[in-house]
Every structure is written in structure tokens, then in C-alpha cells.
Protein backbone atom coordinates (compact mmCIF):
# COMPACT_ATOMS: atom_id res chain seq x y z
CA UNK A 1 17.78 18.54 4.77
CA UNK A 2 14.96 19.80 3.01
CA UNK A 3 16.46 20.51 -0.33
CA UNK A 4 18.33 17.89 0.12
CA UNK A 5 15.40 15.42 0.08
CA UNK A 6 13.88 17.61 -2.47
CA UNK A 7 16.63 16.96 -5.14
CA UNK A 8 16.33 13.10 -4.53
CA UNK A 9 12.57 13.32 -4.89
CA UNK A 10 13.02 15.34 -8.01
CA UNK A 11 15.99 12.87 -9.07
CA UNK A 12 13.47 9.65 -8.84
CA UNK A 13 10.28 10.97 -10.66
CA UNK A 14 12.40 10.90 -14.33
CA UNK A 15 13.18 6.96 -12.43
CA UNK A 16 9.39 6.21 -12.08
CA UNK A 17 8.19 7.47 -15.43
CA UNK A 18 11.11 5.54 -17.23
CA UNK A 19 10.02 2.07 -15.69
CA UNK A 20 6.41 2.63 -16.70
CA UNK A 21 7.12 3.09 -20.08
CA UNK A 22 9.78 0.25 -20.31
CA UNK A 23 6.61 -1.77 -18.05
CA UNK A 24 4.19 -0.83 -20.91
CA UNK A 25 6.07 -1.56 -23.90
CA UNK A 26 7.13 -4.69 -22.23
CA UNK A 27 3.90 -5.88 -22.20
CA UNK A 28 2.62 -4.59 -25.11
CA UNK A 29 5.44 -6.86 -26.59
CA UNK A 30 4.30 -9.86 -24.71
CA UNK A 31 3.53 -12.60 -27.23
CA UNK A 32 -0.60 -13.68 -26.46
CA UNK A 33 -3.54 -12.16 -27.00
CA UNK A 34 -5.54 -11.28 -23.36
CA UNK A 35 -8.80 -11.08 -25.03
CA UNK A 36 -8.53 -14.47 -26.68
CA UNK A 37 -7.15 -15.68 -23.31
CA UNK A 38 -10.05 -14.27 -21.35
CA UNK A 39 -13.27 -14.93 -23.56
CA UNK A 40 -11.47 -18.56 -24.58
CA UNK A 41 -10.98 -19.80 -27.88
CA UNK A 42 -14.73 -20.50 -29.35
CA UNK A 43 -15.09 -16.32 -29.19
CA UNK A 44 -16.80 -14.98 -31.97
CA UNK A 45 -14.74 -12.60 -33.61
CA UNK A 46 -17.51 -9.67 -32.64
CA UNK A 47 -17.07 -10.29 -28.99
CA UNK A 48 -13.48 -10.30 -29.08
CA UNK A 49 -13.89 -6.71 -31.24
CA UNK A 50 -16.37 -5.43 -28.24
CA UNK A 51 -14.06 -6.43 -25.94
CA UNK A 52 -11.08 -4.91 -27.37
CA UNK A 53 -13.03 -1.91 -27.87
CA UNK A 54 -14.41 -1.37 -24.19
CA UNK A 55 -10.74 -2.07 -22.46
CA UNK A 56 -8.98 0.87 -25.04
CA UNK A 57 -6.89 -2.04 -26.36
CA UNK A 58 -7.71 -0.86 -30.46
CA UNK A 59 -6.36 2.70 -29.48
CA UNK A 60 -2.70 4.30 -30.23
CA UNK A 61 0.00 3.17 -28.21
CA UNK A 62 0.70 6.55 -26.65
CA UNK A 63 -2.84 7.24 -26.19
CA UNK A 64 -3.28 4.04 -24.23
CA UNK A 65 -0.10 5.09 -22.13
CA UNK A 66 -1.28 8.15 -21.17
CA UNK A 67 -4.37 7.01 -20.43
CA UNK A 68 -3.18 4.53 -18.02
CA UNK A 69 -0.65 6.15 -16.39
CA UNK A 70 -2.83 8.92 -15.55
CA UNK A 71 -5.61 7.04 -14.29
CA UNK A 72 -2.39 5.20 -12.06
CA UNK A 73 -1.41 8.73 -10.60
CA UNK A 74 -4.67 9.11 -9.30
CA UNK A 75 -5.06 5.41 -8.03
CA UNK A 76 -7.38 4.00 -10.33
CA UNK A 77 -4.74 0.67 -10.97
CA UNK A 78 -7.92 -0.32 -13.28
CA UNK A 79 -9.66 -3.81 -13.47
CA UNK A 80 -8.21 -7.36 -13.51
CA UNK A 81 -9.35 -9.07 -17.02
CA UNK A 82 -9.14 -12.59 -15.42
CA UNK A 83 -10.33 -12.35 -12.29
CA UNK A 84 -12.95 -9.48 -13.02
CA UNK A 85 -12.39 -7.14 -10.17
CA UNK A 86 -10.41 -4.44 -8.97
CA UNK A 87 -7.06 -3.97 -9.18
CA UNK A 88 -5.93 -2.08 -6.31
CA UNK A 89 -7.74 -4.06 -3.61
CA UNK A 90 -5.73 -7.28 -5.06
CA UNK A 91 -2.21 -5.59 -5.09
CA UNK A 92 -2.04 -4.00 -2.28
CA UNK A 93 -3.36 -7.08 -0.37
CA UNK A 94 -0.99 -9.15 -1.80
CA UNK A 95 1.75 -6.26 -1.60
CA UNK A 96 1.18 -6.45 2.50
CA UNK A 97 1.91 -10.43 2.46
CA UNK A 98 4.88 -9.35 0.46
CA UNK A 99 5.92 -6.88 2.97
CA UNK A 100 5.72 -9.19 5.30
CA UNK A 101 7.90 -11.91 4.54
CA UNK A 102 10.51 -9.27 2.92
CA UNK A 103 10.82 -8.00 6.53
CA UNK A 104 10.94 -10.96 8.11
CA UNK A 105 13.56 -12.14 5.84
CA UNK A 106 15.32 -8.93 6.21
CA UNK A 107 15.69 -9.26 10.44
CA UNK A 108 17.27 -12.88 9.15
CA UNK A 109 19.60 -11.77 6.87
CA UNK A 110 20.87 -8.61 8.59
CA UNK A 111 21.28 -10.66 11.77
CA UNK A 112 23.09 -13.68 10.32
CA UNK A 113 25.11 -11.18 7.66
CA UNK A 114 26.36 -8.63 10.42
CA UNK A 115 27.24 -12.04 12.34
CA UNK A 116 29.08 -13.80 9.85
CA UNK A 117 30.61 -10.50 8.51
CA UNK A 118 31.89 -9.57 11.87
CA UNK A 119 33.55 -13.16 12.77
CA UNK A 120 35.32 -12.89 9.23
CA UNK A 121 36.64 -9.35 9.68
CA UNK A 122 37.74 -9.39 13.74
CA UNK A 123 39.20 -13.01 13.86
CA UNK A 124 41.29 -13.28 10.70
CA UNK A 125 43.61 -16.19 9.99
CA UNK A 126 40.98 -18.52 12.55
CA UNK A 127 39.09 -21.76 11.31
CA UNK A 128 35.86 -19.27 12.65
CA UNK A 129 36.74 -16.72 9.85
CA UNK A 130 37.44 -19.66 7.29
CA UNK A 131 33.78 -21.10 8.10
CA UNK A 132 32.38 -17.80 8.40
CA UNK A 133 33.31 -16.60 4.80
CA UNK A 134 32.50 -20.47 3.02
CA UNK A 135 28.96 -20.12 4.96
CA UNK A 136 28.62 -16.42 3.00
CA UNK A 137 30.07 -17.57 0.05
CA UNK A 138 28.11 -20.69 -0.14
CA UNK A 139 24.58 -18.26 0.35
CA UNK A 140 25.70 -16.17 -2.27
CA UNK A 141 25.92 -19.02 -4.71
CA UNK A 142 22.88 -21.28 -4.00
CA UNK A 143 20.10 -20.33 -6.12
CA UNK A 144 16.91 -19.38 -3.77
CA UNK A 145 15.01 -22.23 -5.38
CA UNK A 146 17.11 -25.12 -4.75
CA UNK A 147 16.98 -24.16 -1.09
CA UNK A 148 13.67 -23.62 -0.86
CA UNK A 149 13.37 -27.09 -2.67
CA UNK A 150 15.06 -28.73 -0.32
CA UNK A 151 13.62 -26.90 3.01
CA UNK A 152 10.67 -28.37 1.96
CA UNK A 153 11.80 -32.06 1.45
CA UNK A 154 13.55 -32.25 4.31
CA UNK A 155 12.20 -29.33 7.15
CA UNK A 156 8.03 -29.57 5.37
CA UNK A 157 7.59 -32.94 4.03
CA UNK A 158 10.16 -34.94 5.50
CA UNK A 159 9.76 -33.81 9.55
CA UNK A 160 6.41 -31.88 9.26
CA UNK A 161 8.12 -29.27 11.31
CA UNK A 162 6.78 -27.18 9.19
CA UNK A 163 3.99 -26.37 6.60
CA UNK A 164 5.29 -26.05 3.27
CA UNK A 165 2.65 -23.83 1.34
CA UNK A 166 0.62 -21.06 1.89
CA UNK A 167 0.44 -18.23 4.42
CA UNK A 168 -1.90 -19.81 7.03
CA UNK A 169 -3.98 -23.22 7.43
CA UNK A 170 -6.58 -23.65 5.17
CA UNK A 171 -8.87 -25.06 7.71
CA UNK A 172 -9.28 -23.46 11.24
CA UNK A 173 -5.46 -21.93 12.38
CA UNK A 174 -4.88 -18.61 11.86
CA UNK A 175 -2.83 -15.71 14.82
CA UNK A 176 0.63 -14.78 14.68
CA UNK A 177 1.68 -18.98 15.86
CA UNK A 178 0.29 -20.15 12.30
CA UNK A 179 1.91 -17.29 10.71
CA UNK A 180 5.27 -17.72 11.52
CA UNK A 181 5.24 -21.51 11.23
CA UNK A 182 4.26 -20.65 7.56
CA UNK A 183 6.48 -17.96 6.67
CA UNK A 184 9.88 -19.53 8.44
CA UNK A 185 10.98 -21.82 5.40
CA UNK A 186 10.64 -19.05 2.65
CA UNK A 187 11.85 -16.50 4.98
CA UNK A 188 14.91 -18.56 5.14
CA UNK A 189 15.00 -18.81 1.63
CA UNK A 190 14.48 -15.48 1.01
CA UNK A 191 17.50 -14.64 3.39
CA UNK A 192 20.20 -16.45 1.81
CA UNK A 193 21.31 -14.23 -0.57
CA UNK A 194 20.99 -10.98 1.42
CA UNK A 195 22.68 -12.49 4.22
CA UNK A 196 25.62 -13.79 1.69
CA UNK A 197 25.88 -10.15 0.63
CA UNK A 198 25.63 -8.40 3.68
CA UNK A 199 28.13 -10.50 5.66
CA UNK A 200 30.91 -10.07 2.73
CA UNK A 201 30.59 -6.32 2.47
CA UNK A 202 30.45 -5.73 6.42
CA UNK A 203 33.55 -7.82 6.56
CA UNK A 204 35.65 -5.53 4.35
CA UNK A 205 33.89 -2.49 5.62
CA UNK A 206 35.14 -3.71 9.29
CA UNK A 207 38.71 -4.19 8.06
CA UNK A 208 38.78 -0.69 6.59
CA UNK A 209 38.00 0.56 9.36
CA UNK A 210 39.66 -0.82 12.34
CA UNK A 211 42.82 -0.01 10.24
CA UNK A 212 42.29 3.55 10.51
CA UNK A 213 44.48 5.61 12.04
CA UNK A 214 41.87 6.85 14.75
CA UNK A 215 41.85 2.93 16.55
CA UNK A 216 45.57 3.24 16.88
CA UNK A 217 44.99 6.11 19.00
CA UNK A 218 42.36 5.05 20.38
CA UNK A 219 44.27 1.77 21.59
CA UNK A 220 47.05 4.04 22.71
CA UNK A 221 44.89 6.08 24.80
CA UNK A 222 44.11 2.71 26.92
CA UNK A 223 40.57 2.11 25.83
CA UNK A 224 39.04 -1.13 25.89
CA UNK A 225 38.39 -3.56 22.82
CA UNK A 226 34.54 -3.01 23.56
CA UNK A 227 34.47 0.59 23.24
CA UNK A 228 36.95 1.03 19.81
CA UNK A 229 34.43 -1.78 18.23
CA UNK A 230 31.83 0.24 18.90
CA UNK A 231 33.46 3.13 17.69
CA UNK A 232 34.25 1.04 14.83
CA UNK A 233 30.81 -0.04 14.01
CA UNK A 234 29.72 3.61 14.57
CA UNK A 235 31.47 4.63 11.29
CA UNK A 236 30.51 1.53 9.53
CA UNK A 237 26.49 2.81 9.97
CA UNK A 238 26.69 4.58 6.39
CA UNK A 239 27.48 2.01 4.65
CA UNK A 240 25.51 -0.59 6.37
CA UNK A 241 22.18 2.09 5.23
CA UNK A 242 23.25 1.84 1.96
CA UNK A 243 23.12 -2.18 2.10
CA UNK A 244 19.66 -2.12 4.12
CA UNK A 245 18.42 -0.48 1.54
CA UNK A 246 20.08 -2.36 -1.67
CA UNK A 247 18.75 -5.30 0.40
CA UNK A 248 15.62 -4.26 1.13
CA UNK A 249 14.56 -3.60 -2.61
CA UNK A 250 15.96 -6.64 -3.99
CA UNK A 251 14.67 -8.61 -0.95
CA UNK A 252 10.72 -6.92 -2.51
CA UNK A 253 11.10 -7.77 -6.33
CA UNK A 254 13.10 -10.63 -6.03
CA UNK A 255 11.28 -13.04 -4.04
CA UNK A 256 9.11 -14.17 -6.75
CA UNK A 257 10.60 -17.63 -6.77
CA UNK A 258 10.05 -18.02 -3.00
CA UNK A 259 6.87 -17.31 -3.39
CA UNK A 260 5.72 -19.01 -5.75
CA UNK A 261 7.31 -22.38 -4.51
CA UNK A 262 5.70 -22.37 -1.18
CA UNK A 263 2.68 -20.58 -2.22
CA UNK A 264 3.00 -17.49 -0.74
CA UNK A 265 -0.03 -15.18 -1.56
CA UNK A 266 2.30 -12.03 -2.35
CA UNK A 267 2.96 -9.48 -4.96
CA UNK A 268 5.46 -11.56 -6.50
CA UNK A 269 2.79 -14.89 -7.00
CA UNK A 270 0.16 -12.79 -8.09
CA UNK A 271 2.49 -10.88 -11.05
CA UNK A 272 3.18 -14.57 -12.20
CA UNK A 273 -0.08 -15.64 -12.07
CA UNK A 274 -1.21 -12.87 -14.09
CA UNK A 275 1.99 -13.28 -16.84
CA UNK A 276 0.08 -16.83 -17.20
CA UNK A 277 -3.29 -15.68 -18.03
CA UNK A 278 -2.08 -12.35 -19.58
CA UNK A 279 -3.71 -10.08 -16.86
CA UNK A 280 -1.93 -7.23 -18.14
CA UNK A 281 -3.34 -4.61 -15.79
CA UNK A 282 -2.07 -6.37 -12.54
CA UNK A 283 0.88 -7.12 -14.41
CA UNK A 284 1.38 -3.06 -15.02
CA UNK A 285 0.04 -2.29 -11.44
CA UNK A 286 2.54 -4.87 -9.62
CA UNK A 287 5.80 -3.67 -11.35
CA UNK A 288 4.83 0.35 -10.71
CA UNK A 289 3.85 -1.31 -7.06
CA UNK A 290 7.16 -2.31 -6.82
CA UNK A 291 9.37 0.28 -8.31
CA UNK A 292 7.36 2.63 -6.22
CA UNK A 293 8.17 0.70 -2.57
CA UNK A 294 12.14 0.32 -3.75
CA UNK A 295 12.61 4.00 -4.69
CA UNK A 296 10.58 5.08 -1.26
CA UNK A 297 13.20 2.77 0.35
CA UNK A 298 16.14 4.34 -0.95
CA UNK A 299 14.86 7.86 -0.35
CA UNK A 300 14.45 6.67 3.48
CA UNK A 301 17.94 5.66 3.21
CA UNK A 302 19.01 8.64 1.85
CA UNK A 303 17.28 10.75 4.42
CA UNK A 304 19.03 8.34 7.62
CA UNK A 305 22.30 8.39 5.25
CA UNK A 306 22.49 12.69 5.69
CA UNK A 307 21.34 12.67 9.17
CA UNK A 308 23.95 10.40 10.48
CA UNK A 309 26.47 11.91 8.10
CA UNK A 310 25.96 15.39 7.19
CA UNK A 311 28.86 15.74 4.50
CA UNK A 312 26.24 14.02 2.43
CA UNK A 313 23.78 16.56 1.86
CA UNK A 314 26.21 18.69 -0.02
């Protein structure tokens, strides 16, 4: 297991220093000026040189890579030109909001996919399997902000069921009661897709396998539906990893939308706040942020992926 994990480690590092560079020349190719945009447009053109000058900005392009990424190696994510502070403290914090709402839409869509999937694969040819695969197919199709859109017509303005910004009440709330009321509409949203995806690949994954020849003998032997479906879903845990953590990632860089309709003070608000007032140091730190937490994910899946099936590690 040890080499094992060791090779995949080894196998993501090349992964990680590829998306910083494509991160750095991406923004390097960003049309705007971030010194302009942070001193304003009256700035005499000495300040703007002074500036310029104290961020590294007038150095080579490699230079100012290496410098960066090795003061990101040893967790100096730098300081945020529009807001004047700290980097780190700022993603991180709004990494942990992220985390939050991926997981909570995650325990949505796994529940409603393995649902859906399960009804479509096990009662074929039934107005339940019809509805089941139009209800997948239908989350698969939506764009995330249309939903969200109209969750908060209807469920947030419409009802008041629910608040339809922000992570907690401005004034007074606060606990785990205000938190979920808050984070139930884009959680939804945020599920859709996943859920869509989930449910149409445990569906053929089911049918694969309970048309093996080991659930013939299995019925033969006399056992009962309950057990061979469990034996069924047994062998579908492999593949069901490798989803979770497909899922998982996407569900962490692709919630951007979500969160920036209903406000949500996450990793994916704060990159597109800083893309508007050309922040490029949180910009840098919140893609590396993210590339970071989806290659950690697939490494964990990796490691659960070998110890439920050995035959992997070779």
C-alpha cells in the first residue's frame, strides 16, 4: 500500500506544478492593470512605478514564478492588493465555508443519486424507472443558476421559507439552526448536477452487475433478494469511490455560480471578487487552494479504491 500511495503522490506533484504555471500565465495574460486598479486612476505615474516595484511586478516572468511559488510551498500565499491583508487567513476562511456547503451538497446528491440510480436499474420497464431517469436527466441538464434563480423566487422571496443570501443573519442568529436554513437552497443547487451524474452511472453500474453470472448462482442457491442486492452493491463500491471523488472535486471548483448568487462567503465568491478588482494573489492562492483539495481527494480515493480492491495496487 505504501508504494502504492507513493507512486500516486509522485504521479500528482508533475499535476500541481503544471496548474501553477498554467494559473500564472493565466493571469499574467489577464487584460487590466492591478496597480492602476488599486491606487485608482488619478495615480501619478511615480506611485504606480513604486508600487510596481515593491510587489516584484517589473521583474522577469520566470523570476516572478519562482518567487511565488516558492514562497507558496512554504505557506506564505502573500498579501491581498485590494483588501490589504493577508492572504492565507482569507482563503482558508473562505475555503472552510466552501467545504462546507460542498459536503453538504455532497450527502444530497449521493443520497438522491444512489436513490434514483437504484429505482432505474432494479425496476426496469416501470413508470418508477421512467420518472426516475427524466428526474436525472432533467438535473443533468438544468444549468445550476437557473435553479438557484428560481429557489430563490419561489422557496426565498416568494414563501420566506428560507433566506436567500449569505451564510448566517446579519443581525443577531447565528448556531447550526441559522446555518442550515442558509445553506439549504444552494446546497440544493449545488446537488443537481452531481446527483444527475451519480444516479445515471449507478444505474448502469447496477445492471452490470446483477447480470453477472455470480447472482444466478446466487439465486439458485435459494438466497433472498436482500442479501444478492447487497452482494450486488458490494461490488458496485469501486466504482461508486471513483464517482465520490469525481464528485467531490467538481462539487469544490464548480460551485462558483452558487455562490455567488446567494452570497455565499466561499472560495469560489472570493476568486470572483478578486477577478473584479484584479487581486491577483488571491486569485493565484484560490486556484492552487483548489487544485490542492481535488488532488488530496482523489489520492483518498485511491487509497479506499486499493483497500477494498487489492488488484488495484498492482
Amino acid at each position: 500500500m505504501i508504494t502504492f500511495l507513493s507512486r500516486r503522490i509522485a504521479a500528482a506533484i508533475p499535476i500541481l506544478i503544471g496548474v501553477s504555471i498554467v494559473v500564472f500565465i493565466t493571469i499574467k495574460i489577464i487584460p487590466g492593470d492591478p496597480i492602476a486598479s488599486l491606487l485608482g486612476p488619478t495615480s501619478t505615474p511615480e506611485a504606480r512605478s513604486e508600487l510596481t516595484a515593491r510587489l516584484g511586478l517589473n521583474r522577469a516572468l520566470p523570476i516572478q514564478y519562482f518567487s511565488w511559488i516558492g514562497h507558496t510551498v512554504r505557506g506564505d500565499l502573500g498579501n491581498s492588493i485590494a483588501k490589504q491583508t493577508a492572504v492565507r487567513p482569507l482563503v482558508f476562511d473562505a475555503f472552510k465555508n466552501t467545504l462546507i456547503l460542498t459536503l453538504f451538497a455532497a450527502i444530497l446528491a449521493f443520497a438522491a443519486g444512489l436513490l434514483l440510480g437504484a429505482i432505474a436499474a432494479l425496476r426496469r420497464g416501470k413508470i418508477s424507472a421512467a420518472i426516475s431517469n427524466a428526474i436525472s436527466l432533467f438535473s443533468i441538464s438544468v444549468p445550476q443558476y437557473s435553479i438557484a434563480l428560481l429557489l430563490i423566487i419561489y422557496l426565498a422571496t416568494g414563501t420566506g421559507w428560507f433566506p436567500s443570501a449569505g451564510m448566517y443573519n446579519a443581525i443577531g442568529g447565528g448556531g447550526w439552526g441559522d446555518l442550515f436554513a442558509h445553506i439549504v437552497l444552494p446546497g440544493i443547487s449545488a446537488a443537481l448536477v452531481p446527483a444527475g451524474i451519480i444516479a445515471r452511472m449507478f444505474r448502469s453500474v447496477v445492471i452490470d452487475v446483477m447480470s453477472m453470472d455470480f447472482i444466478d448462482s446466487m439465486r439458485a442457491r435459494g438466497l433472498s433478494e436482500r442479501k444478492i442486492l447487497w452482494h450486488a452493491f458490494h461490488n458496485t463500491m469501486p466504482t461508486l469511490l471513483t464517482i465520490a471523488g469525481l464528485q467531490l472535486g467538481y462539487l469544490l471548483g464548480g460551485v462558483i455560480f452558487v455562490e455567488t448568487i446567494f452570497a455565499w462567503p466561499g472560495l469560489g465568491l472570493l476568486v470572483y471578487q478578486s477577478i473584479t478588482q484584479r487581486d491577483l494573489p488571491v486569485i493565484q492562492a484560490g486556484v492552487i487552494v483548489s487544485a490542492l483539495a481535488f488532488v488530496l481527494i482523489n489520492l483518498i480515493v485511491d487509497a479506499l479504491h486499493a483497500t477494498i480492491d487489492p488488484r488495484v495496487r498492482a
